[in-house]
Structure formats: structure tokens, C-alpha cells
Protein backbone atom coordinates (compact mmCIF):
# COMPACT_ATOMS: atom_id res chain seq x y z
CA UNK A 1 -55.65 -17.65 -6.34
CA UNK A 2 -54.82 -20.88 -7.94
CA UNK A 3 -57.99 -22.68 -10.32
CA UNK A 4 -59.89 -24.94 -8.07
CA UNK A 5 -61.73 -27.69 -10.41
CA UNK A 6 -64.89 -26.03 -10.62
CA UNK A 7 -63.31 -23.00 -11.78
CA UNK A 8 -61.47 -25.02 -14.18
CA UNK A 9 -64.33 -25.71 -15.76
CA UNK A 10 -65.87 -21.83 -15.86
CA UNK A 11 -62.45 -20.60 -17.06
CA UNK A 12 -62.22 -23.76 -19.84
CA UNK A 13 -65.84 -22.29 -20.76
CA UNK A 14 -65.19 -18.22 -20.53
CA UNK A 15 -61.86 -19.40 -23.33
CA UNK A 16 -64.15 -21.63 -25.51
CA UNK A 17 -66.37 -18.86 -25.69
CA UNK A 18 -63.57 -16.59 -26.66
CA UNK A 19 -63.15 -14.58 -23.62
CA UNK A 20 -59.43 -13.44 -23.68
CA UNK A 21 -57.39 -15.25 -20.82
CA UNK A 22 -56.48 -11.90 -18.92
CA UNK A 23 -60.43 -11.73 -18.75
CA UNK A 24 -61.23 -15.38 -18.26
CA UNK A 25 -58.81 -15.54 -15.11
CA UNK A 26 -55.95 -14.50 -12.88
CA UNK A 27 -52.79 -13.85 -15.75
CA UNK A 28 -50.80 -12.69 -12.67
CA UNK A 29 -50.92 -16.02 -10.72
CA UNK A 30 -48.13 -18.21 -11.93
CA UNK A 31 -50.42 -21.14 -10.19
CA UNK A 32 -53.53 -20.26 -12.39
CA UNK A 33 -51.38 -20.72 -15.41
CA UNK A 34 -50.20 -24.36 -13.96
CA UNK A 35 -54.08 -25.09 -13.01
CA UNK A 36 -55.18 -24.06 -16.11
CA UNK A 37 -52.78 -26.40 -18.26
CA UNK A 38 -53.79 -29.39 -15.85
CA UNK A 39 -57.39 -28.24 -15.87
CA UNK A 40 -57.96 -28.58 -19.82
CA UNK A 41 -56.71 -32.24 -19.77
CA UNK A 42 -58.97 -33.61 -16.44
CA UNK A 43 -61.91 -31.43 -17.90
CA UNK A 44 -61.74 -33.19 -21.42
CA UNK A 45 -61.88 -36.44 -19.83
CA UNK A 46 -64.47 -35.65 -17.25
CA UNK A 47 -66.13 -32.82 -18.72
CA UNK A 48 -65.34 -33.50 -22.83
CA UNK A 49 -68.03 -31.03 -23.33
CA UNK A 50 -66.25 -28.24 -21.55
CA UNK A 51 -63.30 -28.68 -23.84
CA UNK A 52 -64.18 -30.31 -27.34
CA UNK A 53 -67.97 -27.88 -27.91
CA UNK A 54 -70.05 -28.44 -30.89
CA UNK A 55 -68.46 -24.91 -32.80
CA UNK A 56 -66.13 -22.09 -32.03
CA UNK A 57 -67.68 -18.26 -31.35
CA UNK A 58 -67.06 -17.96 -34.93
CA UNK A 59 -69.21 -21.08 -35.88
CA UNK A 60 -66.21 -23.35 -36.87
CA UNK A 61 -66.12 -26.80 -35.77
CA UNK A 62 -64.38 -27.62 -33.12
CA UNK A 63 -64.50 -31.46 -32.03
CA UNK A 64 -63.90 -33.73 -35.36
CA UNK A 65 -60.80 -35.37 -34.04
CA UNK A 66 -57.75 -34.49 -32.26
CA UNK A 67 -56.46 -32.61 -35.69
CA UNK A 68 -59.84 -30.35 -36.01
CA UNK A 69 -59.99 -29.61 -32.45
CA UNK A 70 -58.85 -25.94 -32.69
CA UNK A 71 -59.42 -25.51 -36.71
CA UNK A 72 -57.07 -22.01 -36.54
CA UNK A 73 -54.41 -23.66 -35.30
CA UNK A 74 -53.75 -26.80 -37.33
CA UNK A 75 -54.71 -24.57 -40.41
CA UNK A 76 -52.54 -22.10 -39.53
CA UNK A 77 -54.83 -19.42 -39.22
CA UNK A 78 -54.68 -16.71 -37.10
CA UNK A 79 -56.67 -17.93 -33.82
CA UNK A 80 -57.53 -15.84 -31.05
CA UNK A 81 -55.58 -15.91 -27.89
CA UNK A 82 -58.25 -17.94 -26.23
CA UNK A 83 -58.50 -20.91 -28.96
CA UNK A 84 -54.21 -20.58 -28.75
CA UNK A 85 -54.52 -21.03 -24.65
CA UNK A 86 -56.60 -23.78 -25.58
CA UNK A 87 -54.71 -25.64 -27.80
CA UNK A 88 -51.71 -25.10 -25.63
CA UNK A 89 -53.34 -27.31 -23.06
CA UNK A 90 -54.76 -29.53 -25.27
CA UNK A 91 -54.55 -33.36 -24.10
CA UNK A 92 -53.37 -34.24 -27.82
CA UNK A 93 -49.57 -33.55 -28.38
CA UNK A 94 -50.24 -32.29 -31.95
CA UNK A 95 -52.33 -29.84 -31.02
CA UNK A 96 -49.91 -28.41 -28.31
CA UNK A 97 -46.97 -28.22 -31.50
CA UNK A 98 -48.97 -26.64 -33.94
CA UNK A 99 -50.20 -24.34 -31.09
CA UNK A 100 -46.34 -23.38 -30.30
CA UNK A 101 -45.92 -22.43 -33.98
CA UNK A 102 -48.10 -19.01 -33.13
CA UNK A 103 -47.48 -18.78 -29.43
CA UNK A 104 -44.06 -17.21 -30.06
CA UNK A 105 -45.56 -14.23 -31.59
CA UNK A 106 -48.04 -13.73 -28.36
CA UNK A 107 -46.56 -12.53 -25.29
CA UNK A 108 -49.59 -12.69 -23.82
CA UNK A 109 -49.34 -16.37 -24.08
CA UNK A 110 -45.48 -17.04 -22.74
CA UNK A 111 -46.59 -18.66 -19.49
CA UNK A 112 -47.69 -21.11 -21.43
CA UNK A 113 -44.51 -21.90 -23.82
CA UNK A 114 -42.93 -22.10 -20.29
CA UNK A 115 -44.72 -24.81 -18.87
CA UNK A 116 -44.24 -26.69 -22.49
CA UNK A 117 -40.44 -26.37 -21.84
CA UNK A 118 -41.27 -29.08 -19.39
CA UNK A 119 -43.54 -31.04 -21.59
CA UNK A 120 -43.65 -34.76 -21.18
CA UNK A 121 -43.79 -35.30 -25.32
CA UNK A 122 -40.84 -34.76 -26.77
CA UNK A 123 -41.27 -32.46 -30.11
CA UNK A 124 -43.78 -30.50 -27.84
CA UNK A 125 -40.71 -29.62 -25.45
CA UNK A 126 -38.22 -29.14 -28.00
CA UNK A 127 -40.14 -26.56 -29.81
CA UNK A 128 -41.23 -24.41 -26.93
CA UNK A 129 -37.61 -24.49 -26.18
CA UNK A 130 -36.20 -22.83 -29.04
CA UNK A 131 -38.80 -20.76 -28.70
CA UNK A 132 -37.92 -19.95 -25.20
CA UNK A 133 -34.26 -19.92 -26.49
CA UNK A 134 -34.68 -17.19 -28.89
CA UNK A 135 -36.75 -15.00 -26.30
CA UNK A 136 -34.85 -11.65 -24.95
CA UNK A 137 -33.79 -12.00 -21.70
CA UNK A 138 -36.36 -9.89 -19.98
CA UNK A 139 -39.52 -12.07 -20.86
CA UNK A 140 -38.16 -15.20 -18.89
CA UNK A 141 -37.68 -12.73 -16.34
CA UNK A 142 -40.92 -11.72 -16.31
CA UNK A 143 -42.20 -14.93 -15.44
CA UNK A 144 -39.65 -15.81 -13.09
CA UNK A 145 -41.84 -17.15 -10.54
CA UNK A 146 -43.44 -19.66 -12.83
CA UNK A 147 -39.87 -20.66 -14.40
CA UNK A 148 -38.90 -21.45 -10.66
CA UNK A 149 -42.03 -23.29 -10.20
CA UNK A 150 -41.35 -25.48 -13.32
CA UNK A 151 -38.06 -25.55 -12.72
CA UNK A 152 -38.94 -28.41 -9.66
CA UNK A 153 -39.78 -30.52 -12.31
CA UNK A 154 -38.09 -33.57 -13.70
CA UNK A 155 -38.18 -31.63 -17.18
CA UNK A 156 -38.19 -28.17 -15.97
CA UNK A 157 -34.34 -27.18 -15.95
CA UNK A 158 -34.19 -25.78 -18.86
CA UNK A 159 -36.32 -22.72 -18.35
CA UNK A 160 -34.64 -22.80 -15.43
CA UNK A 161 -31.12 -22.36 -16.32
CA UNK A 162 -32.44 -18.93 -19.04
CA UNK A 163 -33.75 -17.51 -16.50
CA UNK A 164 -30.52 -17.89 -13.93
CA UNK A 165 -28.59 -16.73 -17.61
CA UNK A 166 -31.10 -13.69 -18.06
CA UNK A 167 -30.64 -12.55 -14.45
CA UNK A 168 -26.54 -13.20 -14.39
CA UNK A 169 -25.72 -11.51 -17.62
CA UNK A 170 -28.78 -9.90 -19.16
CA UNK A 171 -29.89 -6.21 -17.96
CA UNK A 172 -29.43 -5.04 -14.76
CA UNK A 173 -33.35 -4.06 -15.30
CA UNK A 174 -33.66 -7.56 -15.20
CA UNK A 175 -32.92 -8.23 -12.11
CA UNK A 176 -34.29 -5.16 -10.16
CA UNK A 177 -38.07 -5.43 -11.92
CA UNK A 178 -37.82 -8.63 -9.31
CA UNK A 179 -36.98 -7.54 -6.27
CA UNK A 180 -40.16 -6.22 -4.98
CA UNK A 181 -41.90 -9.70 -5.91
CA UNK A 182 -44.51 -11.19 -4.03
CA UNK A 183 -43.42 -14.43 -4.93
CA UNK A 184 -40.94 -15.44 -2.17
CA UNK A 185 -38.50 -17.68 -4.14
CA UNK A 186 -38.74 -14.70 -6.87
CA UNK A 187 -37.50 -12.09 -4.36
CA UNK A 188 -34.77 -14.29 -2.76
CA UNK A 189 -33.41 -15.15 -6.11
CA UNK A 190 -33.45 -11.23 -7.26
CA UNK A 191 -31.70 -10.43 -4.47
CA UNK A 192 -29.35 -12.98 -4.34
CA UNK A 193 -27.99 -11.49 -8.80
CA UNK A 194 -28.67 -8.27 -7.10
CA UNK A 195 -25.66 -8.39 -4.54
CA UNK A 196 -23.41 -11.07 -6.51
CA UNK A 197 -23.82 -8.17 -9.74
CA UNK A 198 -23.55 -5.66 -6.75
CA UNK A 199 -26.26 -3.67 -8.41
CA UNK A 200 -27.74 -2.38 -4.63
CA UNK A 201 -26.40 0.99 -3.35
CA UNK A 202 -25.09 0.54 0.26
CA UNK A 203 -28.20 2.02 1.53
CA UNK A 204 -30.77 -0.05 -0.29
CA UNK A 205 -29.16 -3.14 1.36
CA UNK A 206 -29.41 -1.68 4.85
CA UNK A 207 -32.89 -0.83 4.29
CA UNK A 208 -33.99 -3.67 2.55
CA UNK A 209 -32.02 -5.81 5.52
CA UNK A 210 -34.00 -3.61 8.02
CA UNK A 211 -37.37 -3.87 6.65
CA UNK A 212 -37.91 -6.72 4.46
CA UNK A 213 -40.72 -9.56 5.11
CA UNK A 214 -37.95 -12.32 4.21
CA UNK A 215 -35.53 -13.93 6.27
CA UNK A 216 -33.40 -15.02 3.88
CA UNK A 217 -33.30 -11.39 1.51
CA UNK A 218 -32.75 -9.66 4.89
CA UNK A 219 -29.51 -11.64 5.80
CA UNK A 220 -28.45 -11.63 2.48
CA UNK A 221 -28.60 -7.95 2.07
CA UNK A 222 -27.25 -7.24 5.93
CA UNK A 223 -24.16 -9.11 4.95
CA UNK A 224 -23.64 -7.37 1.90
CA UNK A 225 -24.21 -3.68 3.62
CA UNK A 226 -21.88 -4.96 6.60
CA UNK A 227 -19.42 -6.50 3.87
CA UNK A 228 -19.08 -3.12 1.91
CA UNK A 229 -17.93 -1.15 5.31
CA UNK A 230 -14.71 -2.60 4.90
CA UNK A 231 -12.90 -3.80 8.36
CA UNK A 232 -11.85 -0.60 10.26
CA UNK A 233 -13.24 1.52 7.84
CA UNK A 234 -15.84 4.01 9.14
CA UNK A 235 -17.36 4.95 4.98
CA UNK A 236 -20.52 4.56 4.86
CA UNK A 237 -21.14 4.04 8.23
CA UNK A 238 -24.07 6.56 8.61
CA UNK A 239 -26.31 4.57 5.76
CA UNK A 240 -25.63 0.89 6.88
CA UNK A 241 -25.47 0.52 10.65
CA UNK A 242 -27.96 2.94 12.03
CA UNK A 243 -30.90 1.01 10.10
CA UNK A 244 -29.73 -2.45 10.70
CA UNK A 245 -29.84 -1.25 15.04
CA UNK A 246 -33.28 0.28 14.22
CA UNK A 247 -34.17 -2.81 12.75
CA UNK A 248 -37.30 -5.08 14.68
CA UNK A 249 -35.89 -7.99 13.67
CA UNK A 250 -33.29 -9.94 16.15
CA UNK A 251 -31.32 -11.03 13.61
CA UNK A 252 -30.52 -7.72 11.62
CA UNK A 253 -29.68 -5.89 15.16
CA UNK A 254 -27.31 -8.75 16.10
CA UNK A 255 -26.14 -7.90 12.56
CA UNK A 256 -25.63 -4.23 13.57
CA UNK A 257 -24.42 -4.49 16.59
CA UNK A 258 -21.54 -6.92 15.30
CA UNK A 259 -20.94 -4.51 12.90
CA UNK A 260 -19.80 -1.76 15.76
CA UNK A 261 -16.56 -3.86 16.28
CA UNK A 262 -16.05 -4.08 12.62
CA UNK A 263 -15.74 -0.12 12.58
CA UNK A 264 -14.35 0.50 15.78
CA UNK A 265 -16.99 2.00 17.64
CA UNK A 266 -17.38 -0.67 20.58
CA UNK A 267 -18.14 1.36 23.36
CA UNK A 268 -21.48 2.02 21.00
CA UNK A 269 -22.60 -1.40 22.02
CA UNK A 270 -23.53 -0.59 25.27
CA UNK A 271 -26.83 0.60 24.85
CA UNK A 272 -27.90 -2.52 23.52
CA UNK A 273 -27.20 -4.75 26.38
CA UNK A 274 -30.44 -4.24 27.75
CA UNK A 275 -31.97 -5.48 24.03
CA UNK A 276 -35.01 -7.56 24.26
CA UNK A 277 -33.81 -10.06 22.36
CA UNK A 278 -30.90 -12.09 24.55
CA UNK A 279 -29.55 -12.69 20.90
CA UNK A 280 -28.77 -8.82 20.68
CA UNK A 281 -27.51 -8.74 24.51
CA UNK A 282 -24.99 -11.67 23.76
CA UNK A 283 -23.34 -9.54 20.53
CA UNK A 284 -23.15 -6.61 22.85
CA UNK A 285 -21.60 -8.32 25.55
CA UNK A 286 -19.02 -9.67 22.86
CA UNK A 287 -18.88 -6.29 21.06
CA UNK A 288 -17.83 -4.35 24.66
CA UNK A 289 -15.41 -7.42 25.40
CA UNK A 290 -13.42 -6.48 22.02
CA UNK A 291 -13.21 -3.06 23.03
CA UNK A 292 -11.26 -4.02 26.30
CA UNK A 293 -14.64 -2.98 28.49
CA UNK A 294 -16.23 -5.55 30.77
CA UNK A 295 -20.21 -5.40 30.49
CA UNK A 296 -20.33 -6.88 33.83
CA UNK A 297 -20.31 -3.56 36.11
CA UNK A 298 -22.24 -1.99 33.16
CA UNK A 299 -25.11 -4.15 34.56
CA UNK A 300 -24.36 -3.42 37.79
CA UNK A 301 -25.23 0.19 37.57
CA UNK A 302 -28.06 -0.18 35.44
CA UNK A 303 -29.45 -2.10 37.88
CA UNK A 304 -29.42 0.61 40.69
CA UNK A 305 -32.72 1.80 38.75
CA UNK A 306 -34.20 -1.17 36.88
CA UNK A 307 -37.49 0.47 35.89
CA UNK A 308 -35.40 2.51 33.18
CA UNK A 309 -34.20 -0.51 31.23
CA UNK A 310 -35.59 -3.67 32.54
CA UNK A 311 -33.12 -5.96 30.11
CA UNK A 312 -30.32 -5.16 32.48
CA UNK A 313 -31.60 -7.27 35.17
CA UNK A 314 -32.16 -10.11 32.60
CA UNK A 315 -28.11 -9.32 30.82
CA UNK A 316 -26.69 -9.38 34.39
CA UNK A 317 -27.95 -13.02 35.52
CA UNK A 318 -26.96 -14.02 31.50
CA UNK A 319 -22.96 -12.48 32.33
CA UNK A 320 -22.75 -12.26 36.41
CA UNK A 321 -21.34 -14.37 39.08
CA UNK A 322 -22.71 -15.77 42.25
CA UNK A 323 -22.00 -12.39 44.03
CA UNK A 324 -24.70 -11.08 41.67
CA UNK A 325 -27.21 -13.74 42.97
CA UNK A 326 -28.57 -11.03 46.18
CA UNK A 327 -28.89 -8.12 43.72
CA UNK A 328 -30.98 -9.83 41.03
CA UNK A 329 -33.54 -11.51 44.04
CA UNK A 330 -33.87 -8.26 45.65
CA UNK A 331 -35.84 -6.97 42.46
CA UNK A 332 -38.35 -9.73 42.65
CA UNK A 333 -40.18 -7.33 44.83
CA UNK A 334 -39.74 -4.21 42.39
CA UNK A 335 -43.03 -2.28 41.96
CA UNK A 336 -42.20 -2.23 38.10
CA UNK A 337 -43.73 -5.89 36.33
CA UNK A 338 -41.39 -5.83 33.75
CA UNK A 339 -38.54 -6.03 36.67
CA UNK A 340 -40.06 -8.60 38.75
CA UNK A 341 -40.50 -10.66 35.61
CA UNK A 342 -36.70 -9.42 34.60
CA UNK A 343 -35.56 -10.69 38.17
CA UNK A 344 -37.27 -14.43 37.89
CA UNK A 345 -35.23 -14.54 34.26
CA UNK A 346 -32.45 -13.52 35.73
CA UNK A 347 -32.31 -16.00 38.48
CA UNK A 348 -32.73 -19.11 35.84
CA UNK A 349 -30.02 -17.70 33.75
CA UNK A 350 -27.47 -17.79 37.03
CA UNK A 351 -29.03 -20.89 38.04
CA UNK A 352 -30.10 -19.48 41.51
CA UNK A 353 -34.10 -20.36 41.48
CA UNK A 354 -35.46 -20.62 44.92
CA UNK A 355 -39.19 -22.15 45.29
CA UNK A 356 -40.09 -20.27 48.30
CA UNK A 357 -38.71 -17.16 46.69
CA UNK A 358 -40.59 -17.12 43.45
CA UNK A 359 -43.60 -19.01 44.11
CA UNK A 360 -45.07 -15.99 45.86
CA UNK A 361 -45.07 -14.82 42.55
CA UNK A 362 -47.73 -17.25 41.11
CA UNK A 363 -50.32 -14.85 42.65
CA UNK A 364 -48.83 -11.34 40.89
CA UNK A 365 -51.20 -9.81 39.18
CA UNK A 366 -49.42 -9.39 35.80
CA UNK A 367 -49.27 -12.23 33.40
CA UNK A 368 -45.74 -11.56 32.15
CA UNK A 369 -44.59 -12.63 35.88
CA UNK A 370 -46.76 -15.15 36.72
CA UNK A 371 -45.83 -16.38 33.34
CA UNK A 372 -42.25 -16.26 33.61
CA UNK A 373 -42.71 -17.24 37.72
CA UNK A 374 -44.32 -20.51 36.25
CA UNK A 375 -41.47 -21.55 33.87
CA UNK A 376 -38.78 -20.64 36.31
CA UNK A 377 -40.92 -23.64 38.73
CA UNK A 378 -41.76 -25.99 36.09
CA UNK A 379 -38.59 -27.74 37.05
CA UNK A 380 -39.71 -27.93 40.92
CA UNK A 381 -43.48 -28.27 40.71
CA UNK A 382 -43.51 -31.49 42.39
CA UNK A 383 -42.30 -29.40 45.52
CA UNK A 384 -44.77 -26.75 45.34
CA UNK A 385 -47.53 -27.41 47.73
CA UNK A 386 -50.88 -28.63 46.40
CA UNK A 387 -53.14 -26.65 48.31
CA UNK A 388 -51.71 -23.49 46.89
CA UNK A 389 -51.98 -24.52 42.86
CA UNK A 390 -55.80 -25.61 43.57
CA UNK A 391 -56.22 -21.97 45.32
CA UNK A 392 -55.60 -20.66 41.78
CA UNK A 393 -58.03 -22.37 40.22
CA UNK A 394 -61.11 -21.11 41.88
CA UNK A 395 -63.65 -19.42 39.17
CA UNK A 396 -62.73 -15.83 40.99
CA UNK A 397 -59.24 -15.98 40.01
CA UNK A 398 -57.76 -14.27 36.70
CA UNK A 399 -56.78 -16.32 33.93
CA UNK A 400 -53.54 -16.77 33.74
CA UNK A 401 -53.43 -17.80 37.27
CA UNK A 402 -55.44 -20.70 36.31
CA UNK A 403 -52.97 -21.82 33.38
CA UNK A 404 -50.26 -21.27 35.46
CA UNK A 405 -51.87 -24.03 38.57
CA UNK A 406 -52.52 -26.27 35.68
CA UNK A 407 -49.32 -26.38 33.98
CA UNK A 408 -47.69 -26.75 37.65
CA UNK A 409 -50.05 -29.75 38.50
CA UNK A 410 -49.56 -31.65 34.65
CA UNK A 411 -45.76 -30.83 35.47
CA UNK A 412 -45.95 -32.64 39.03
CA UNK A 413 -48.46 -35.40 37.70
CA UNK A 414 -51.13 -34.32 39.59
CA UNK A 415 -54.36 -33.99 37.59
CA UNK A 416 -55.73 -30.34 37.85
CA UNK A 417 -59.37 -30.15 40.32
């Protein structure tokens, strides 16, 4: 977690005392590292005492102006990596250059050189920057998540632009160390010099498209895996598509599904019409309609026994024609909830919503239909008899009947009772 004030002030005192820094706090949080360098200036005007003690751990003095602040430094001895976090922080810009004289030599320390890269006094930037300069690729790397944090800067480009040099053109171990960041911008980025070096076998970017907690790394890495199929090429086939369909995510299923026509294999489409996501059911629809096959009658039959895939009910009012209109009303009835509540969605998407045929539904006792009834009516609540809505709101009735009255009433500007 990022250094609140008052643990500003315990981490300014665990460093004075010489604690080392991966003791003293978080090392691991690039926002630590940030709070800390803020924390030592606003501590040694509000707290002087916190920052500028009497003596050092190893009885040196520490406060007799800005040049005898951290004696080890300025006299180039060797200080500890406490007094060196210290002085890298310090308010006075002297301190901070003789500070970057030793910091080169601590890795430890690099976070720090970073954020001095972006220091507002100039000999204090340009010296962690040759510093930074002369660094091997994969310590920038390391600490991409601070660089990119810097980087939003006024001064912070030029940590910024390593980095992006270290991840284009430096090791390929580089890059991949990153990919499994926490830090989202981190991950994103990694992934981005992963599939412009094409460094990720086919099968990593399926998976990683399948599974990963990003939005943007999984459509990055689905268009990459879809991308190396090749148009009518069936290679590879087995690794990429089959985990982008499996996927949970709308998106990366679209992404599969799409993908069908790509290879050839339309007719493969066809189970996915029923998807749960209308998303999915569109790129079947257009995947079958490539393929020369109409999903229209597809629906049709699927709809002789709705209880086995409830989406078709829902995919035939999104594709079929008025003469659909009887088939699709005749399932409000269905003993199954999920198609009574597929039959109400249906209707809206033909645009064949009938008060007197749906609001019986206001009373069903799942919420999925009496949820779906209710948004299908929102558009007609001023015709929907009072005396019914209020019926709903007695204490005996189930909650979602309730909501359902009240959003009717608020949408018909009648005040619930």
C-alpha cells in the first residue's frame, strides 16, 4: 500500500535509525517509493525532527546545515542504504547529487535514481540520468511500473523512453519477466513488445486472451492468436480457437466465433447462437450467413424444445419476422423461467410487446421474469392499471415484486403507496 502521512513519518524514523528500506517499508510498491520521496520533504518541514535528528546510529551528526545533513554522503563515505534513501529525498538539491554519486552502485536503491530522472533541479536530473543511461536494460525493466508512473510527469519522459528502448530491443527476458505484472499499465505494455517482437507461442496468446483479468491484454493477444491462423488456413487451429469459444468473456467468444469464418468452419457457429451474450449470437448469425446457411429456421427448431437452450427464443425475436411473433408469445407460458423470461426478450427485440400479454407476468414467481416482464412495460406503465402495481406492494409479497410495482409507478409518475 502506498505511505499515508503518518507512516511517512514511522518509515522517515525506521531509515534514520538505520533500518534498511526493504525492512522499513513496502520495496515492491512503486507508490511507496513515490510517497516516500514526497514524504521526506513535507516531514522536514512539518516534522524537521523526523528528518534532520540530533546524530546518526553511528553517533555522527546529522543536522549542521544542508551540507552535514547526511555526513557519509557529502564526505563520500560509504553510507548505509538507509542514510543513501535519505539523502535521495532530501529537500536540499545538493544533498540529492552527492547522494546519486553512490546510488549507482546500489540496486537496491534504483527506484529512487528513477524518480530523480524527473527531478525538478536540474544537475539533480541530469546525473540520475546518465546514471539511468548507463544501466543494462533489464533494471529499468524491473521497475517498469514506477518508470510508467513517472513517465506522466512533465519531466518524466526520459525514463520513459529506456524503458520502451529496453523492452523493444533489449532481451526478450525483458519483456516476459513483465507479463504476469500486477501493475495493469505494466502488463498491457509487456504484452503489447510481447506480440509486436512476436515472442508469444500461438497458444500462450489464446490462453492469455481466454483467461486474462485485462481487457485490453485479452484483445490484444486474441487478435494476435486469430492473426497467426492465416485466412483459410486451418494450422493451428486446435490451440487458438477452442480457448477463445471456452472463453467467459463476451468479447474473446465473439473473437472465436469470428474466427470460424476465417478458417472455414461456419457451420461450427451454430452452436453458439443460443450464447448468452447477444454479442456472441450476432457473430454467429453473421458467421452462418457467410457460410450460405440462414440461422433463421435454425431458431425455429430449437425452439420446438426451448428448455434445452433458452437463448434460441431470445436469437429468434433478435433475427425473425412478424410470422415469428405467435411462436415466441406462446412460450410466455413455458413451465421453464429461463423461457418465459427468453419469450418477454424476445418480444422487445421484434417489437411485438403486448401489456395484457406480459403484465400477467409481474406476479411470476422468479425474479429473472418479473425482472425482464418489468423492463419490457417500462415503456407502457402509464397503461398498466393502478390497482394491480399497489397489489404488489403489500408486506406479504416477495421482493422483487415490490421493485418491480415501484419502478412501474416512478415510470408512470405515480408515487409508490
Amino acid at each position: 500500500m502506498p505511505i499515508s502521512e503518518n507512516s511517512s513519518y514511522e518509515v522517515v524514523v525506521r531509515l534514520t535509525a538505520g533500518v534498511p528500506p526493504d525492512r522499513a517499508f513496502d520495496v515492491t510498491d512503486p507508490g511507496s517509493w513515490i510517497d516516500l520521496d514526497v514524504g521526506v520533504r513535507e516531514l522536514a518541514w512539518r516534522r524537521p525532527e523526523a528528518v534532520h535528528s540530533n546524530a546518526s546510529p553511528s553517533g555522527r551528526r546529522m543536522h549542521r546545515g544542508p551540507d552535514a545533513w547526511v555526513p557519509s554522503v557529502t564526505r563520500r563515505e560509504k553510507p548505509s542504504d538507509a542514510e543513501l534513501a535519505l539523502a535521495l529525498c532530501h529537500p536540499d538539491g545538493r544533498i540529492r547529487e552527492a547522494a546519486l554519486e553512490q546510488a549507482g552502485e546500489r540496486p537496491a536503491l534504483f527506484p529512487l535514481v528513477v524518480i530523480r530522472c524527473a527531478d525538478w533541479a536540474g544537475p539533480v536530473r541530469d546525473r540520475a540520468r546518465a546514471i539511468l543511461a548507463q544501466a543494462p536494460p533489464h533494471l529499468p525493466a524491473a521497475h517498469a511500473a514506477l518508470v510508467l508512473r513517472i513517465g506522466r510527469s512533465c519531466r518524466g519522459g526520459f525514463a520513459q523512453e529506456l524503458l520502451m528502448r529496453a523492452l523493444r530491443t533489449g532481451p526478450s527476458a525483458c519483456v516476459e519477466v513483465l507479463l504476469d505484472s500486477s501493475d495493469r499499465d505494466t502488463a498491457r505494455l509487456a504484452h503489447r513488445m510481447a506480440v509486436d517482437r512476436r515472442l508469444l507461442p500461438v497458444a500462450r496468446l489464446a490462453r492469455n486472451a481466454a483467461r486474462h483479468r485485462d481487457v485490453v491484454v485479452q484483445n490484444l493477444c486474441a487478435e494476435a492468436a486469430i492473426a497467426a491462423l492465416g485466412e483459410g488456413a486451418s494450422d493451428g487451429f486446435s490451440v487458438v480457437v477452442p480457448p477463445l469459444l471456452a472463453s467467459r468473456h463476451p468479447r474473446i467468444r465473439s473473437a472465436g466465433v469470428t474466427a470460424l469464418r476465417r478458417v472455414g468452419r461456419h457451420a461450427d457457429a451454430e452452436p453458439y447462437l443460443t450464447d448468452r451474450s447477444a454479442v456472441v449470437r450476432a457473430c454467429a448469425r453473421w458467421v452462418l450467413r457467410q457460410g450460405g446457411i440462414d440461422p433463421a429456421p435454425l431458431y425455429r427448431t430449437l425452439c420446438a424444445d426451448p428448455a434445452l437452450r433458452p437463448g434460441a427464443v431470445v436469437g429468434l425475436g433478435e433475427c425473425g419476422a412478424g410470422e415469428d411473433v405467435n411462436l415466441v408469445r406462446s412460450l410466455l407460458g413455458h413451465p421453464v423461467p429461463r423461457v418465459r423470461a427468453a419469450a418477454v426478450a424476445g418480444l422487445q427485440r421484434l417489437g411485438a410487446v403486448r401489456v395484457d400479454d406480459v403484465r400477467p407476468l409481474l406476479d411470476d414467481p422468479s425474479a429473472a421474469v418479473v425482472g425482464r416482464a418489468t423492463t419490457a412495460l417500462l415503456p407502457w406503465a402509464d397503461r398498466l392499471p393502478r390497482e394491480v402495481l399497489h397489489a404488489l406492494l403489500t408486506e406479504d409479497r416477495p421482493r422483487h415484486h415490490r421493485v418491480a410495482a415501484n419502478r412501474l409507478l416512478r415510470a408512470a409518475g405515480a408515487p409508490p403507496s
